[in-house]
PDB file of N, CA and C in Angstrom:
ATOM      1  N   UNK A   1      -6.527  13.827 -26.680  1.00  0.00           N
ATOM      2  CA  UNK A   1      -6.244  13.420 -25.321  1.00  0.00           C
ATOM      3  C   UNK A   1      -5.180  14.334 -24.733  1.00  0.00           C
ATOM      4  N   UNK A   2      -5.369  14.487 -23.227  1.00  0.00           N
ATOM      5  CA  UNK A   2      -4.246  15.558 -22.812  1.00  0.00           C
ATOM      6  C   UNK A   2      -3.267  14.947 -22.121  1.00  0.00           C
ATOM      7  N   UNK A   3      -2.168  15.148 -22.312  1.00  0.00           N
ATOM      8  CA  UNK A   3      -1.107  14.849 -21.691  1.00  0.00           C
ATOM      9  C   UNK A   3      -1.731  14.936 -19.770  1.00  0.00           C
ATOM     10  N   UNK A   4      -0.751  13.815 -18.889  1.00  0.00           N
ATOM     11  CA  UNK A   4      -1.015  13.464 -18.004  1.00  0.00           C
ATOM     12  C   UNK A   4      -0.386  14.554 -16.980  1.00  0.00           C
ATOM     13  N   UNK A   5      -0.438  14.994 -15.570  1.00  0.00           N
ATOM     14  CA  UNK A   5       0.474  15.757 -14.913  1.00  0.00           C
ATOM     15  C   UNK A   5       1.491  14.570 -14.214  1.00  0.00           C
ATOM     16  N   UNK A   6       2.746  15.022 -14.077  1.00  0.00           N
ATOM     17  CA  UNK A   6       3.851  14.287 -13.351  1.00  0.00           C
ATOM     18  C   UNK A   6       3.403  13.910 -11.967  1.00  0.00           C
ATOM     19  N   UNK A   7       4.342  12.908 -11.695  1.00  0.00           N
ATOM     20  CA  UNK A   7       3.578  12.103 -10.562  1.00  0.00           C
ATOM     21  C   UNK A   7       4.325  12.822  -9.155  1.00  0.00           C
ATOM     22  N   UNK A   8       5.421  12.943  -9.727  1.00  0.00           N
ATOM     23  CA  UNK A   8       6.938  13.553  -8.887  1.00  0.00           C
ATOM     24  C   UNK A   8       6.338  15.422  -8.367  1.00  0.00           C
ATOM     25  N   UNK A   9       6.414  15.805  -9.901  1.00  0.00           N
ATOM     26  CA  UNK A   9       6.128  17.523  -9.467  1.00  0.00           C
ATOM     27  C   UNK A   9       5.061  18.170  -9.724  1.00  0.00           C
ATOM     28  N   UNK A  10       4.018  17.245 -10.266  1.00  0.00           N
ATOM     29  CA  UNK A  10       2.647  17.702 -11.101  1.00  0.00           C
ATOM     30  C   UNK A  10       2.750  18.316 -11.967  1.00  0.00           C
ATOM     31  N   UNK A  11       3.937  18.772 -12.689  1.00  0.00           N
ATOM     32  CA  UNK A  11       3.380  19.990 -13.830  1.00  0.00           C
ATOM     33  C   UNK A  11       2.854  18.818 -15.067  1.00  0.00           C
ATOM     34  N   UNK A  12       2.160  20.048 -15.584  1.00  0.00           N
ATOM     35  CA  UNK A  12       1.604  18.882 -17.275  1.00  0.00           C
ATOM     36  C   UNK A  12       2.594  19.328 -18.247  1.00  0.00           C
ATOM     37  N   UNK A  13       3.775  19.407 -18.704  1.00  0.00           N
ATOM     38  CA  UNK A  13       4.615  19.811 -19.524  1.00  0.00           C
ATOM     39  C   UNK A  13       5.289  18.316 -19.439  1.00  0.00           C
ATOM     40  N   UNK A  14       4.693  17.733 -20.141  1.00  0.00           N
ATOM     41  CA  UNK A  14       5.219  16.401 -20.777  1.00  0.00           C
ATOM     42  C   UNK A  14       5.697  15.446 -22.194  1.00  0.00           C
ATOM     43  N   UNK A  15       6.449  15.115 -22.249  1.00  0.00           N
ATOM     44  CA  UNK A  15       6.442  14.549 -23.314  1.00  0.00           C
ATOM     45  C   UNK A  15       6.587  12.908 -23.502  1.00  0.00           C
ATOM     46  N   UNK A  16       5.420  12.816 -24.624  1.00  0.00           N
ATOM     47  CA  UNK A  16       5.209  11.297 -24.730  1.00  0.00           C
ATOM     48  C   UNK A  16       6.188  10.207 -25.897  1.00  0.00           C
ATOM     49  N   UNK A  17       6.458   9.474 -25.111  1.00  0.00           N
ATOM     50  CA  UNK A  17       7.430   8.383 -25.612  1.00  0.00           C
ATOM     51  C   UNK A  17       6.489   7.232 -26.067  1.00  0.00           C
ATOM     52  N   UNK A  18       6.716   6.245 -26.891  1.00  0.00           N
ATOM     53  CA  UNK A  18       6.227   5.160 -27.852  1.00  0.00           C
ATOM     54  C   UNK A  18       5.597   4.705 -26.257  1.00  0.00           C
ATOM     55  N   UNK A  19       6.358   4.119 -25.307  1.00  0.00           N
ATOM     56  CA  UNK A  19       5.838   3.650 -24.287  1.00  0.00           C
ATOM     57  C   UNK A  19       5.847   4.270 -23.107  1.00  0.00           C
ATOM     58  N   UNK A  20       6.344   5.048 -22.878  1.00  0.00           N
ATOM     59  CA  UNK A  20       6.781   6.067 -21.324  1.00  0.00           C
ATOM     60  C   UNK A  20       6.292   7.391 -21.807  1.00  0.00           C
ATOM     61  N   UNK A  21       6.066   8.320 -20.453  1.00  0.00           N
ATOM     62  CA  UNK A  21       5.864   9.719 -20.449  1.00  0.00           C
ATOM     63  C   UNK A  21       6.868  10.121 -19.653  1.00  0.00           C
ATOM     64  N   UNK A  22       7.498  11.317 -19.976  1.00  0.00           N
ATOM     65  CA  UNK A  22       8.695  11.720 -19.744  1.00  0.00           C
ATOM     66  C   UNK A  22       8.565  13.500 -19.189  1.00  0.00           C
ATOM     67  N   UNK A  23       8.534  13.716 -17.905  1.00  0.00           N
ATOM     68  CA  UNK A  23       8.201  15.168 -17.770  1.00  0.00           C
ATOM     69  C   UNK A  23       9.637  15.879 -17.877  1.00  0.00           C
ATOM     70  N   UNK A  24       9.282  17.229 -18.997  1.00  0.00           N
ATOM     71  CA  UNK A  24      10.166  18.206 -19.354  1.00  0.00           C
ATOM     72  C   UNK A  24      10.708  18.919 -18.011  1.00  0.00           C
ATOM     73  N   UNK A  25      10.269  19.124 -16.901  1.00  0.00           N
ATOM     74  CA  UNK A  25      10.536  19.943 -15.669  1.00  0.00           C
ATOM     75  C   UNK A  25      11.485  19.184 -14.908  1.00  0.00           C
ATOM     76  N   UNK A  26      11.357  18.152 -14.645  1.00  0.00           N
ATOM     77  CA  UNK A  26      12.504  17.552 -12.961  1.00  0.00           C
ATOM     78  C   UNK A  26      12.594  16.396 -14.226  1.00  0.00           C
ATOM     79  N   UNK A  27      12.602  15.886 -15.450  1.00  0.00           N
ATOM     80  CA  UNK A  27      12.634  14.753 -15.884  1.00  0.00           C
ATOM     81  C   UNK A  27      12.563  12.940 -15.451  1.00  0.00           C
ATOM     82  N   UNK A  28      11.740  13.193 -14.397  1.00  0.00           N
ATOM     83  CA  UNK A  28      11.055  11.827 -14.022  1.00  0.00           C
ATOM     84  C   UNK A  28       9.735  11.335 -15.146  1.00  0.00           C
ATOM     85  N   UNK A  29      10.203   9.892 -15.483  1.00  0.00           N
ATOM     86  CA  UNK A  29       9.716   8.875 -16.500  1.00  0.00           C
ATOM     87  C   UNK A  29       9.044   7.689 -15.828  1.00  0.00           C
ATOM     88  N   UNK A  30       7.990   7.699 -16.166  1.00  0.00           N
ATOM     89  CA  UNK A  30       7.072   6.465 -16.076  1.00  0.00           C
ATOM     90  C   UNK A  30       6.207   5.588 -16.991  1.00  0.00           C
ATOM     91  N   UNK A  31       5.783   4.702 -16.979  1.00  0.00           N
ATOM     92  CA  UNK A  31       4.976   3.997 -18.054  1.00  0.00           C
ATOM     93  C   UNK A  31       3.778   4.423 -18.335  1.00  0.00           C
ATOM     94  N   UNK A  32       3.669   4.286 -19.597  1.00  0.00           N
ATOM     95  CA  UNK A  32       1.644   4.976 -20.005  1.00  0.00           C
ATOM     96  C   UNK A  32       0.861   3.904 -19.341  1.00  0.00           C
ATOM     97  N   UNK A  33       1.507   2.464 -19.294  1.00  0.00           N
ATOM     98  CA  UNK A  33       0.242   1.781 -18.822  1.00  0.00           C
ATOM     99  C   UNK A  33      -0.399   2.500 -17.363  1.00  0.00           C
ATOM    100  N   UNK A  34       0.791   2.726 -16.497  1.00  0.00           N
ATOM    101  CA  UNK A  34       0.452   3.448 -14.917  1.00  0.00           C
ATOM    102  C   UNK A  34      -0.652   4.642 -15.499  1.00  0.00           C
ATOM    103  N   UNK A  35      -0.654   5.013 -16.501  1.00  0.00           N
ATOM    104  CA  UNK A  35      -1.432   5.980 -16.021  1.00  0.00           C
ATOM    105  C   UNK A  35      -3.060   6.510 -16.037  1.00  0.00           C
ATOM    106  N   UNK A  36      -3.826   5.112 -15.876  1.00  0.00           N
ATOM    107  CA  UNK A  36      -5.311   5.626 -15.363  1.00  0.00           C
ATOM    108  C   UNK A  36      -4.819   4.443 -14.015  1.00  0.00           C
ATOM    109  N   UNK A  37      -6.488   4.489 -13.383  1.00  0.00           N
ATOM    110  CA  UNK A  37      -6.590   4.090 -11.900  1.00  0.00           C
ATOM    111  C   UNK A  37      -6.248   2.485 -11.908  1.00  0.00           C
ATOM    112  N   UNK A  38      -5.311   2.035 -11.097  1.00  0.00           N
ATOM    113  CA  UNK A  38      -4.675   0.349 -10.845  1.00  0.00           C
ATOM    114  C   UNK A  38      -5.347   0.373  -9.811  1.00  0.00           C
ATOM    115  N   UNK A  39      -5.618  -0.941 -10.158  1.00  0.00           N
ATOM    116  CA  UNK A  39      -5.877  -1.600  -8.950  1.00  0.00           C
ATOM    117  C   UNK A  39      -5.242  -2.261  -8.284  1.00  0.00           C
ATOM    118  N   UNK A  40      -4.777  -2.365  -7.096  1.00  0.00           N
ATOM    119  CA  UNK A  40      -3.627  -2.454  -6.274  1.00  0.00           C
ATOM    120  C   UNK A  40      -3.704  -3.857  -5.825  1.00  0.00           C
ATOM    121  N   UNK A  41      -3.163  -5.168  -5.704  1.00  0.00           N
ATOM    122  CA  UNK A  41      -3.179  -6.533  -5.316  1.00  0.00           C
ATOM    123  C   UNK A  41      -2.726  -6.230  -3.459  1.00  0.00           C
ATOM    124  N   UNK A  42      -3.175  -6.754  -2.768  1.00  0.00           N
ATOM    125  CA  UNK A  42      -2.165  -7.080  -1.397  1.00  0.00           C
ATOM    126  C   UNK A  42      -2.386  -8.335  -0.946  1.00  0.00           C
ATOM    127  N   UNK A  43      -1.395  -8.698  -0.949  1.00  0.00           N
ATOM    128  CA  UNK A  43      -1.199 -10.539  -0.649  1.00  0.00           C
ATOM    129  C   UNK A  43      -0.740 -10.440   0.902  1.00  0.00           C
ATOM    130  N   UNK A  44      -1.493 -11.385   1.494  1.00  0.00           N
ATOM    131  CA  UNK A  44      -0.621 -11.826   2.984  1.00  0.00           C
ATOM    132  C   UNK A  44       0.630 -12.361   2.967  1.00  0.00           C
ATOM    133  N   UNK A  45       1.400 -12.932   4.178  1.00  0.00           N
ATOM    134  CA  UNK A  45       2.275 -13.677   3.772  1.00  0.00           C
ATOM    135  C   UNK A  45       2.460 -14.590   2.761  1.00  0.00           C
ATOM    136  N   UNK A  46       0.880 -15.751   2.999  1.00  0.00           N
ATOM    137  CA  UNK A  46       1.027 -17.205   2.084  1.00  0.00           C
ATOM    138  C   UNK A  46       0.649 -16.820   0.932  1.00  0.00           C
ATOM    139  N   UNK A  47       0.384 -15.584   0.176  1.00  0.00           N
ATOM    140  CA  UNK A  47       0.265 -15.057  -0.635  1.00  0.00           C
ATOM    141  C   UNK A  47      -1.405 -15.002  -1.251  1.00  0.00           C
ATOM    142  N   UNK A  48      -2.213 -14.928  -0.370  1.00  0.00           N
ATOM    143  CA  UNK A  48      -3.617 -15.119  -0.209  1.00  0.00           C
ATOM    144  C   UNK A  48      -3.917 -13.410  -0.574  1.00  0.00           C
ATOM    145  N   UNK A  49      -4.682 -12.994  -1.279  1.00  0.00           N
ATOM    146  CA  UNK A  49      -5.164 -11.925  -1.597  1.00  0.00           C
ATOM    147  C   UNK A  49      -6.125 -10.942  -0.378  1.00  0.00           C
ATOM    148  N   UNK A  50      -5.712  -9.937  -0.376  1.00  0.00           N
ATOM    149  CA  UNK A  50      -6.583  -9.364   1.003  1.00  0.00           C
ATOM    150  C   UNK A  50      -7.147  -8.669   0.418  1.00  0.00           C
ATOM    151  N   UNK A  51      -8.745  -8.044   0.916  1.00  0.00           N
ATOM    152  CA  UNK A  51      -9.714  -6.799   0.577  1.00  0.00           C
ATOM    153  C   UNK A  51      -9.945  -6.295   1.595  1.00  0.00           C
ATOM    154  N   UNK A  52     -10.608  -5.010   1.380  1.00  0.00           N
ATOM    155  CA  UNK A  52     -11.158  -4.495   2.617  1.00  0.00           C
ATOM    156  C   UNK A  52     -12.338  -5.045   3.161  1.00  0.00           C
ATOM    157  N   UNK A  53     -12.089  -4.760   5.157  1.00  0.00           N
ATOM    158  CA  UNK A  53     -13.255  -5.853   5.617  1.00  0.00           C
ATOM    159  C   UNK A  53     -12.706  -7.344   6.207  1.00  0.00           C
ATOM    160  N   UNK A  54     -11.210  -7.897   5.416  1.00  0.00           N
ATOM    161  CA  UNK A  54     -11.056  -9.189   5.750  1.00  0.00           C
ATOM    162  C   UNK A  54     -10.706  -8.538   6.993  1.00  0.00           C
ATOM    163  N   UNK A  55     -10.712 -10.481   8.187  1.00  0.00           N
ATOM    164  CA  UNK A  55     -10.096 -10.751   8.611  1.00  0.00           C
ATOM    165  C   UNK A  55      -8.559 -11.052   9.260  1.00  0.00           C
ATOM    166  N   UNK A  56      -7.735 -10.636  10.089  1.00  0.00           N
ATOM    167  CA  UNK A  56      -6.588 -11.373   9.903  1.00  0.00           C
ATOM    168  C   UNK A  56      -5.849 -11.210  11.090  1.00  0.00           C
ATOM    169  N   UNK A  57      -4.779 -12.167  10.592  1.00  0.00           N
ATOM    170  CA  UNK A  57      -4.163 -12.723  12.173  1.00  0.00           C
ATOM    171  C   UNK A  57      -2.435 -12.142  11.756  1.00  0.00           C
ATOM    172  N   UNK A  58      -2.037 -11.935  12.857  1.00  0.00           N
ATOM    173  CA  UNK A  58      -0.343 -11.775  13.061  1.00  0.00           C
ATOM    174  C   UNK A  58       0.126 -12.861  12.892  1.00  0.00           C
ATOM    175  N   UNK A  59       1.258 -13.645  12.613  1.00  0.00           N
ATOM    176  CA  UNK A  59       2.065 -14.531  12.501  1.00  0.00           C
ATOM    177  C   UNK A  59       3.189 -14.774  12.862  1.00  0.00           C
ATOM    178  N   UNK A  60       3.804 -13.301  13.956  1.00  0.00           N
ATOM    179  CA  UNK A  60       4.475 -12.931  14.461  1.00  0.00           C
ATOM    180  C   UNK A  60       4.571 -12.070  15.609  1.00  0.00           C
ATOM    181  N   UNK A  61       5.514 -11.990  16.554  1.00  0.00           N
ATOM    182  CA  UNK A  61       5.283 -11.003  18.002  1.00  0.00           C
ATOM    183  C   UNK A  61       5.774  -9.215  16.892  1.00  0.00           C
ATOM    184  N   UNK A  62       5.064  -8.692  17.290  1.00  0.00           N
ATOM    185  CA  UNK A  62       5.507  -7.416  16.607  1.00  0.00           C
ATOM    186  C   UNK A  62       5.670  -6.073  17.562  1.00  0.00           C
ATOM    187  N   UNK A  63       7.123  -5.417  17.562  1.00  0.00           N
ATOM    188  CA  UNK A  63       6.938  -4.452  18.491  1.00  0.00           C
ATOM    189  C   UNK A  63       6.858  -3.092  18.280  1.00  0.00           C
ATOM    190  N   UNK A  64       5.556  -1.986  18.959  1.00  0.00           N
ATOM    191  CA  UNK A  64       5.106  -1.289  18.357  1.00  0.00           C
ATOM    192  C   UNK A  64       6.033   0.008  18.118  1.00  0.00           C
ATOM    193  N   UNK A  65       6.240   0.943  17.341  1.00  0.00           N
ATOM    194  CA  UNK A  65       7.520   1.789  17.103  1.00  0.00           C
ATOM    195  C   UNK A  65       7.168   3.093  17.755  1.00  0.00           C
ATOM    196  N   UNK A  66       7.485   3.651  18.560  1.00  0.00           N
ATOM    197  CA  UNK A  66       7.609   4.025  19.825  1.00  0.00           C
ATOM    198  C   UNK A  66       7.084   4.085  21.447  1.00  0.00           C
ATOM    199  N   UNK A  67       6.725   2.781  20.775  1.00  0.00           N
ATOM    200  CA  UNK A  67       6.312   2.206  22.252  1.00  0.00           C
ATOM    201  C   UNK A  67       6.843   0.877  22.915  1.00  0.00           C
ATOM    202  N   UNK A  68       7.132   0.836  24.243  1.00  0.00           N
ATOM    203  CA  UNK A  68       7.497  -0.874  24.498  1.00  0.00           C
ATOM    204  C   UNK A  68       6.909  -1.775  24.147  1.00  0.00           C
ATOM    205  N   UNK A  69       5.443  -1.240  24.012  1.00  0.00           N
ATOM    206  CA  UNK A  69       4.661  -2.506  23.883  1.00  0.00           C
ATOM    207  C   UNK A  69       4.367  -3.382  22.877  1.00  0.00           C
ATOM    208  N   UNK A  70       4.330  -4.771  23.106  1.00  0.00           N
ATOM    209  CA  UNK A  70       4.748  -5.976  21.670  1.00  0.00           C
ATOM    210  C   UNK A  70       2.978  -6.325  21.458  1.00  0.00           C
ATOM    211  N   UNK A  71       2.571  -6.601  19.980  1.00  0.00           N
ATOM    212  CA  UNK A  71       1.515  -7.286  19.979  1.00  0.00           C
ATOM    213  C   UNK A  71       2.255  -8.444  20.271  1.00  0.00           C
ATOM    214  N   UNK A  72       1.188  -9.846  20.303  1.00  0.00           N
ATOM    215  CA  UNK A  72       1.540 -11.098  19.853  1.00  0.00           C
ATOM    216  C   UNK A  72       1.317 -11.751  19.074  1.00  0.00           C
ATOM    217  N   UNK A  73       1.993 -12.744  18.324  1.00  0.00           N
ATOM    218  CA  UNK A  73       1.722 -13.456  17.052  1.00  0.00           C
ATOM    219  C   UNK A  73       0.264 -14.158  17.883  1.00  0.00           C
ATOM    220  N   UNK A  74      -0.527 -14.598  16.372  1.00  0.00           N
ATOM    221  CA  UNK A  74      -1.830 -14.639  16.543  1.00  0.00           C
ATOM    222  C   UNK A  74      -2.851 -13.898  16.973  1.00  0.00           C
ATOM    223  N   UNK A  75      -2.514 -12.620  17.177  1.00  0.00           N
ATOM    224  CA  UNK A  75      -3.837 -11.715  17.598  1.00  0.00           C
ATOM    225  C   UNK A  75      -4.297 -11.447  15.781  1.00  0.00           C
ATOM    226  N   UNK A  76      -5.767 -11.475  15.945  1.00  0.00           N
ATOM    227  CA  UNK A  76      -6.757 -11.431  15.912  1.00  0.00           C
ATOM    228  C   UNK A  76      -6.693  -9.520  15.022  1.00  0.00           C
ATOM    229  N   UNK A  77      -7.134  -8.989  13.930  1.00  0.00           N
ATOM    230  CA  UNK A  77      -8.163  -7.851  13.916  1.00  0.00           C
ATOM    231  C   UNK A  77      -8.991  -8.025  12.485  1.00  0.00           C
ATOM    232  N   UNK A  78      -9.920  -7.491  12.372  1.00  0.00           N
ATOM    233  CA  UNK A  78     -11.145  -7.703  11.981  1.00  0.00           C
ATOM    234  C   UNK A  78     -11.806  -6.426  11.002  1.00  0.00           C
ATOM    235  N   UNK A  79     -12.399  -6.364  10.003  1.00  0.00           N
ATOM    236  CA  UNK A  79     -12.272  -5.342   9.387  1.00  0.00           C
ATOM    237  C   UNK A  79     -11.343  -4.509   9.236  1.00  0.00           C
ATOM    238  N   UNK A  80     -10.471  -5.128   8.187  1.00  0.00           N
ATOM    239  CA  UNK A  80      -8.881  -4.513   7.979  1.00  0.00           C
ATOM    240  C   UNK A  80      -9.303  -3.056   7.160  1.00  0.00           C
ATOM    241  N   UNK A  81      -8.580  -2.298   6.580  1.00  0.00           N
ATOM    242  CA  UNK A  81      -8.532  -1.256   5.420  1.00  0.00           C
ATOM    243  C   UNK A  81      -7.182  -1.074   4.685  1.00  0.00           C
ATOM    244  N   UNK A  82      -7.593  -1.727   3.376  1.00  0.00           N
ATOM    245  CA  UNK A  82      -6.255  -1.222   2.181  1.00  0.00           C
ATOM    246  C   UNK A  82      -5.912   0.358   2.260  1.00  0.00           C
ATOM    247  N   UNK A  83      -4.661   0.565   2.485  1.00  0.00           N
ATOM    248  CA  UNK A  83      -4.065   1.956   2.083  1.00  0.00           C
ATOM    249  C   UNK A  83      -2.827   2.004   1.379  1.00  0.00           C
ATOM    250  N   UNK A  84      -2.930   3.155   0.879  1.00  0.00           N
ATOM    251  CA  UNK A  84      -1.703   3.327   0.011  1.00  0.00           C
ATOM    252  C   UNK A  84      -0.773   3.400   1.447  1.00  0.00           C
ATOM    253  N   UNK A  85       1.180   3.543   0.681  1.00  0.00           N
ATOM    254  CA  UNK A  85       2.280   3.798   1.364  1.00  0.00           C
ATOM    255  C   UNK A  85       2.570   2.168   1.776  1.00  0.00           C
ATOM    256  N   UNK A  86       3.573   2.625   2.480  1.00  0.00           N
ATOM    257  CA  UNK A  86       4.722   0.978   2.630  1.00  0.00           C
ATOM    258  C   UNK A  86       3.620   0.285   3.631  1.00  0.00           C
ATOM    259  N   UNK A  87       3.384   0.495   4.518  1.00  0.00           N
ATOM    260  CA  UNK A  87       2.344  -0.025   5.906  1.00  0.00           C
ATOM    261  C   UNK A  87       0.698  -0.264   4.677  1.00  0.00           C
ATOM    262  N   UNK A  88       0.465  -1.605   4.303  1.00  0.00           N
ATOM    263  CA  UNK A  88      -0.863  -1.624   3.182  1.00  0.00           C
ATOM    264  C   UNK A  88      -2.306  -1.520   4.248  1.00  0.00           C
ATOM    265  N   UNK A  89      -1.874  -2.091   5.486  1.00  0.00           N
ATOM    266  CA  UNK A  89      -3.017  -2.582   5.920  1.00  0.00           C
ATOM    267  C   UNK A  89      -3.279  -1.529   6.972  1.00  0.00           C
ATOM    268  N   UNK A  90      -4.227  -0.936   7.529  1.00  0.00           N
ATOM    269  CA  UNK A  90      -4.800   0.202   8.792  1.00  0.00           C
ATOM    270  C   UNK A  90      -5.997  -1.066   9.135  1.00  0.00           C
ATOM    271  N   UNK A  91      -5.995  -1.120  10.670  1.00  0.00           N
ATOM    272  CA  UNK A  91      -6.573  -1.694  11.664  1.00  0.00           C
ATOM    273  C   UNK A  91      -6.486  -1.277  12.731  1.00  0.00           C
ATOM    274  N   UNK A  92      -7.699  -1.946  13.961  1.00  0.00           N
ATOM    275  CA  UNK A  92      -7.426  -1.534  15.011  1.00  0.00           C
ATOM    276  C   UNK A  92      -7.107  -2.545  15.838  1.00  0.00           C
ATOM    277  N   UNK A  93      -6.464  -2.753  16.959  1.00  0.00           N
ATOM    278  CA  UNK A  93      -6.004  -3.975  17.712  1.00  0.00           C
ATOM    279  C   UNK A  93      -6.016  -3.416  18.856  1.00  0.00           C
ATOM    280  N   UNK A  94      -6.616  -4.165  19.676  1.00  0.00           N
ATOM    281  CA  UNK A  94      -6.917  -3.908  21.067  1.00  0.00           C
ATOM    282  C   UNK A  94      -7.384  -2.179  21.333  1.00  0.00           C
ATOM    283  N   UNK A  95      -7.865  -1.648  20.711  1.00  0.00           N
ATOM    284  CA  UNK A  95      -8.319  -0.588  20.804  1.00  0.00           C
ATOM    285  C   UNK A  95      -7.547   0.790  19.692  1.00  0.00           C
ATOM    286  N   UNK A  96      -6.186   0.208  19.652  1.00  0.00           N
ATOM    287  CA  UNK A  96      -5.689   1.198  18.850  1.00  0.00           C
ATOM    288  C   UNK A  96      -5.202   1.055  18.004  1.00  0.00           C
ATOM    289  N   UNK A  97      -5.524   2.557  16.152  1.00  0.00           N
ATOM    290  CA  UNK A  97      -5.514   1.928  15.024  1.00  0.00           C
ATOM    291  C   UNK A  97      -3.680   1.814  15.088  1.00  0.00           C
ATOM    292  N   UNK A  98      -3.752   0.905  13.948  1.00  0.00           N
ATOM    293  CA  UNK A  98      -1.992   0.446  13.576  1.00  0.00           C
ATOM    294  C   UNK A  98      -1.997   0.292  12.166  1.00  0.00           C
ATOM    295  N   UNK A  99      -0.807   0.531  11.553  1.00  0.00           N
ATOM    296  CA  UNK A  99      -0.999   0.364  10.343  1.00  0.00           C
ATOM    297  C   UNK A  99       0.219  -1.215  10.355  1.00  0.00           C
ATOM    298  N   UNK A 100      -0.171  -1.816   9.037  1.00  0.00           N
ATOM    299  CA  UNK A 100       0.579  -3.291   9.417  1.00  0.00           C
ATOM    300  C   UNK A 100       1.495  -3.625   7.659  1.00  0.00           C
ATOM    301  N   UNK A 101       2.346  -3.815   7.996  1.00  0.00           N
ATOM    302  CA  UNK A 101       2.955  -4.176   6.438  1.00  0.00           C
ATOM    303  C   UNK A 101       1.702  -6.546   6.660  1.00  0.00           C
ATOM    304  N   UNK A 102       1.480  -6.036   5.069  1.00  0.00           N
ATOM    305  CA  UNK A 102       1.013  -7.391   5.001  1.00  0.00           C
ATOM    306  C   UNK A 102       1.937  -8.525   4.504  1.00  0.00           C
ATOM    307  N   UNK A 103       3.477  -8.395   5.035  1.00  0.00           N
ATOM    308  CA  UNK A 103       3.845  -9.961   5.419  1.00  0.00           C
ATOM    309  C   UNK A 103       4.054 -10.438   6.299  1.00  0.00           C
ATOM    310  N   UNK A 104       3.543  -9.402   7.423  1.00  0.00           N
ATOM    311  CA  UNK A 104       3.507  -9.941   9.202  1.00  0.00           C
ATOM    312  C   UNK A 104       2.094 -10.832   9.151  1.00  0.00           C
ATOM    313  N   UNK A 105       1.183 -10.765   8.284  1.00  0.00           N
ATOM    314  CA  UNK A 105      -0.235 -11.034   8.705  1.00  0.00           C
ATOM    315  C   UNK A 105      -0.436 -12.036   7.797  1.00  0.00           C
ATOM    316  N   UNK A 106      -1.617 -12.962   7.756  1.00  0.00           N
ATOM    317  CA  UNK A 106      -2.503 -13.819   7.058  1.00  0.00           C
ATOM    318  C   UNK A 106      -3.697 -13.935   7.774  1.00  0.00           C
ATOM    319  N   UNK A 107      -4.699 -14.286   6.205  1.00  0.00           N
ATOM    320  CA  UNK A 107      -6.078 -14.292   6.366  1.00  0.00           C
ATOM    321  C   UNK A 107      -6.731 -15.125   7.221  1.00  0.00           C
ATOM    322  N   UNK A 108      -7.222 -14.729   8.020  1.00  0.00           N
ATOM    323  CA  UNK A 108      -8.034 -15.442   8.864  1.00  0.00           C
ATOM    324  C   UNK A 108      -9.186 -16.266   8.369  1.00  0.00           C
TER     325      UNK A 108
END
């Protein structure tokens, strides 16, 4: 089996620990379990599991970041999409996409 590339700098010059991999270059350490494909959980607020495709509603007035304009709690979008980074959820609302952290939202 071949050693994994770093997550931080990519090189494959690694060395393996009983439980962690440890890269020789910038020395950033992570767990062996991380390293084939996870599957990523995203919970709404009430802690309801989201997929791609759900439903879901705001639960809050939210205001958009560089713009004046506020959604409102309870709007409505519809065929959500999981993404990686801090913002899980990409949707579109009232015409334009947004990306949404999922503890503003629950499943519709």
């Amino acid at each position: 089996m071949s050693n994994p590339a770093c997550p931080e700098c990519t090189m494959t010059e690694v060395l393996a620990h009983a439980e962690r991999w440890e890269c020789v270059t910038c020395g950033h350490e992570w767990e062996r379990a991380s390293e084939g494909p996870s599957t990523r959980v995203v919970k709404d607020a009430h802690g309801s599991v989201l997929n791609d495709g759900d439903s879901i509603t705001l639960i809050k007035d939210l205001k958009l970041k560089g713009s004046s304009q506020v959604i409102k709690g309870g709007t409505k979008a519809k065929g959500i999409r999981l993404v990686e980074g801090d913002h899980e959820i990409s949707c579109k609302i009232e015409g334009s996409a947004i990306g949404l952290k999922a503890c503003f939202v629950k499943k519709a």
